[in-house]
C-alpha atoms as a PDB file:
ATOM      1  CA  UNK A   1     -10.601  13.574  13.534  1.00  0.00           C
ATOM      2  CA  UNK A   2     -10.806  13.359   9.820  1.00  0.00           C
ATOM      3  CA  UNK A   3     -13.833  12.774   7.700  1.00  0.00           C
ATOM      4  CA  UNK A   4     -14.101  10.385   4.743  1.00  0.00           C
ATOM      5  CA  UNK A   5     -13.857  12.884   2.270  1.00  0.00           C
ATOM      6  CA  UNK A   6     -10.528  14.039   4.030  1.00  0.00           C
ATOM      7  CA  UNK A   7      -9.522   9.988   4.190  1.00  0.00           C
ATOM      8  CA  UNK A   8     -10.385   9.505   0.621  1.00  0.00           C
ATOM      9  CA  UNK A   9      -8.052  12.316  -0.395  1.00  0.00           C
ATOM     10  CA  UNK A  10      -5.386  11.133   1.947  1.00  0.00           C
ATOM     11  CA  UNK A  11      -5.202   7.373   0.845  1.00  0.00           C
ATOM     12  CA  UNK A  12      -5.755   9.172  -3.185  1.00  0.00           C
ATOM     13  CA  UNK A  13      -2.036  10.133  -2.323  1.00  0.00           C
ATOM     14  CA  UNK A  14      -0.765   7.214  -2.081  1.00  0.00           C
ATOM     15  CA  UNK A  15       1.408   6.924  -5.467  1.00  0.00           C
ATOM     16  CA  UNK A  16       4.096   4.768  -6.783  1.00  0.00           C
ATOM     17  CA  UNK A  17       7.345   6.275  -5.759  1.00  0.00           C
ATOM     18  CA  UNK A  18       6.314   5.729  -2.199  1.00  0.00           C
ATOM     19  CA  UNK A  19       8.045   3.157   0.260  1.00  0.00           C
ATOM     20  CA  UNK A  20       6.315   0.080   1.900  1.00  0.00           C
ATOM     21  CA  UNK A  21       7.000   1.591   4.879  1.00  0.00           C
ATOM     22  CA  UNK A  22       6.209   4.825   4.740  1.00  0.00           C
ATOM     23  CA  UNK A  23       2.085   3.651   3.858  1.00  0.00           C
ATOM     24  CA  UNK A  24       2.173   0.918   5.815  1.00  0.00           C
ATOM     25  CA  UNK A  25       2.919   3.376   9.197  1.00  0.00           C
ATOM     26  CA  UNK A  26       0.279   5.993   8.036  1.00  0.00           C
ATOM     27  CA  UNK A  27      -2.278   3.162   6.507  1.00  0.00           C
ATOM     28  CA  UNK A  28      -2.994  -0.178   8.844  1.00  0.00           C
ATOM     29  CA  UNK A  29      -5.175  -1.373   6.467  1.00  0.00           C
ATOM     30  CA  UNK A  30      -1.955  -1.724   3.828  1.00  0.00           C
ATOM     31  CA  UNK A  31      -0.769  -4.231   6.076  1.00  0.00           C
ATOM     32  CA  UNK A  32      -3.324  -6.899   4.974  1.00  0.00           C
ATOM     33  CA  UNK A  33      -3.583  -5.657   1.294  1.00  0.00           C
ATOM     34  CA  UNK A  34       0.703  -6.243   1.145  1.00  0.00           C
ATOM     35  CA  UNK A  35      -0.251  -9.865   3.042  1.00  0.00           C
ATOM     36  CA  UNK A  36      -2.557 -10.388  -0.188  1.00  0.00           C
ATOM     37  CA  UNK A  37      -0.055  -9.851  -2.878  1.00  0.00           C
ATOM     38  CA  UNK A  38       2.549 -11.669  -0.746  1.00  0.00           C
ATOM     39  CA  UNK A  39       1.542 -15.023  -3.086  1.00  0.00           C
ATOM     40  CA  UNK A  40       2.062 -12.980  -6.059  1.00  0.00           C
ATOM     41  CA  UNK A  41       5.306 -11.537  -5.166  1.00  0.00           C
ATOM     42  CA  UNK A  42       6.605 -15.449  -3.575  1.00  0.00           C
ATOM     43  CA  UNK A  43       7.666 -13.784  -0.168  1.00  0.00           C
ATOM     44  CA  UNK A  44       6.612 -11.095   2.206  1.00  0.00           C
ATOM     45  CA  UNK A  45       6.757  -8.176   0.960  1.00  0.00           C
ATOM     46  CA  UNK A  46       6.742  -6.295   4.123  1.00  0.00           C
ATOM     47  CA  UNK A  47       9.523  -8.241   5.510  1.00  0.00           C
ATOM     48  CA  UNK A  48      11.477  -8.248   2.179  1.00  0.00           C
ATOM     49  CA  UNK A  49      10.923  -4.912   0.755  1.00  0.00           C
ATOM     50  CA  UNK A  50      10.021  -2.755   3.418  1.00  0.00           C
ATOM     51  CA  UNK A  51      12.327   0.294   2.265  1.00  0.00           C
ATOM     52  CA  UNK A  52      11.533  -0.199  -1.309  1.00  0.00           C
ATOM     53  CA  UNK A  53       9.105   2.166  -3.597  1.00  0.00           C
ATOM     54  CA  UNK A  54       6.306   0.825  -4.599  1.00  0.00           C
ATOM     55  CA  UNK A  55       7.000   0.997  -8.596  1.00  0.00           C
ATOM     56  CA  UNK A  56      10.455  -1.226  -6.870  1.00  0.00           C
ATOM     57  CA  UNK A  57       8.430  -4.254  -5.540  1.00  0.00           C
ATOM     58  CA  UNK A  58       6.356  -4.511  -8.853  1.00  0.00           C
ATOM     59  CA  UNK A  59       9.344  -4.398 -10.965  1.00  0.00           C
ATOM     60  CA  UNK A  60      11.332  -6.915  -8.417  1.00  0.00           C
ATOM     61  CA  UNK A  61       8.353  -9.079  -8.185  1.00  0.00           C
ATOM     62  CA  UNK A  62       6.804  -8.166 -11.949  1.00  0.00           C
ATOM     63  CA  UNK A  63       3.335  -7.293 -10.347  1.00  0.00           C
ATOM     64  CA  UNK A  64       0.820  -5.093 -11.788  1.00  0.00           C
ATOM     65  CA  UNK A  65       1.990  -1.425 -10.239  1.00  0.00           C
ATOM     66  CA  UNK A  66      -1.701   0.373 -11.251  1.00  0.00           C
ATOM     67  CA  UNK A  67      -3.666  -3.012  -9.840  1.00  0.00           C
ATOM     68  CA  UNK A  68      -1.498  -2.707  -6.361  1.00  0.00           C
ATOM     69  CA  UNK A  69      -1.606   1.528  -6.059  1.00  0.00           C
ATOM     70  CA  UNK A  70      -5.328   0.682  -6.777  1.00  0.00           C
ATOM     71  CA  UNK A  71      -6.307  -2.117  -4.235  1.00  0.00           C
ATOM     72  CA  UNK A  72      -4.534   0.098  -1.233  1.00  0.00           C
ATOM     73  CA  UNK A  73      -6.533   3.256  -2.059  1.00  0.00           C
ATOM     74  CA  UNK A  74      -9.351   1.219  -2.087  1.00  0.00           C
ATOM     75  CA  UNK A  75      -8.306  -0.838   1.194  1.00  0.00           C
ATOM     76  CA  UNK A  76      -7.881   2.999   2.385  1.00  0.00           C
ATOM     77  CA  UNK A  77     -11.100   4.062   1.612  1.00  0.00           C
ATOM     78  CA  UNK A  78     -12.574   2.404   4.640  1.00  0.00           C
ATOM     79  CA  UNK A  79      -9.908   2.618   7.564  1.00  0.00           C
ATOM     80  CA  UNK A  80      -8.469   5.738   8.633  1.00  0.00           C
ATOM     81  CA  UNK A  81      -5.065   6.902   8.991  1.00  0.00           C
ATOM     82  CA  UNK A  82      -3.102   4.589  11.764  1.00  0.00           C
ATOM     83  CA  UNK A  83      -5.468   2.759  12.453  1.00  0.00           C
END
């Protein structure tokens, strides 16, 4: 069982050359914070860009890359891993 402090480093890993998928299947919570920027991006991200790096999808879909890594560290912050 990890701790918050261990969570909040975890999620604090999450960086730009990472894939949709590959936070999406260690972070639940990314799931909903991908659904939010779906309207900014004009499709589904997850469905669209699922193999693609993050700093991909916000050049493909010209969204704000440090606004993005920021809202799923913070979505992070209160789920744990997989869950």
């Amino acid at each position: 069982m990890t701790d918050k402090s261990e969570n909040s480093s975890l999620i604090s890993a999450i960086e730009p050359g990472m894939t949709v998928l590959d936070i999406v299947s260690t972070y639940s919570a990314a799931q909903e914070v991908f659904k939010r920027w779906d309207y900014r991006a004009g499709e589904c991200i997850c469905c669209n860009a699922l193999f693609e790096s993050l700093e991909t999808v916000a050049e493909k879909y010209n969204l704000d890359l440090v606004a993005l890594v920021q809202d799923l560290r913070n979505a992070g912050d209160n789920a744990k891993p997989g869950a």
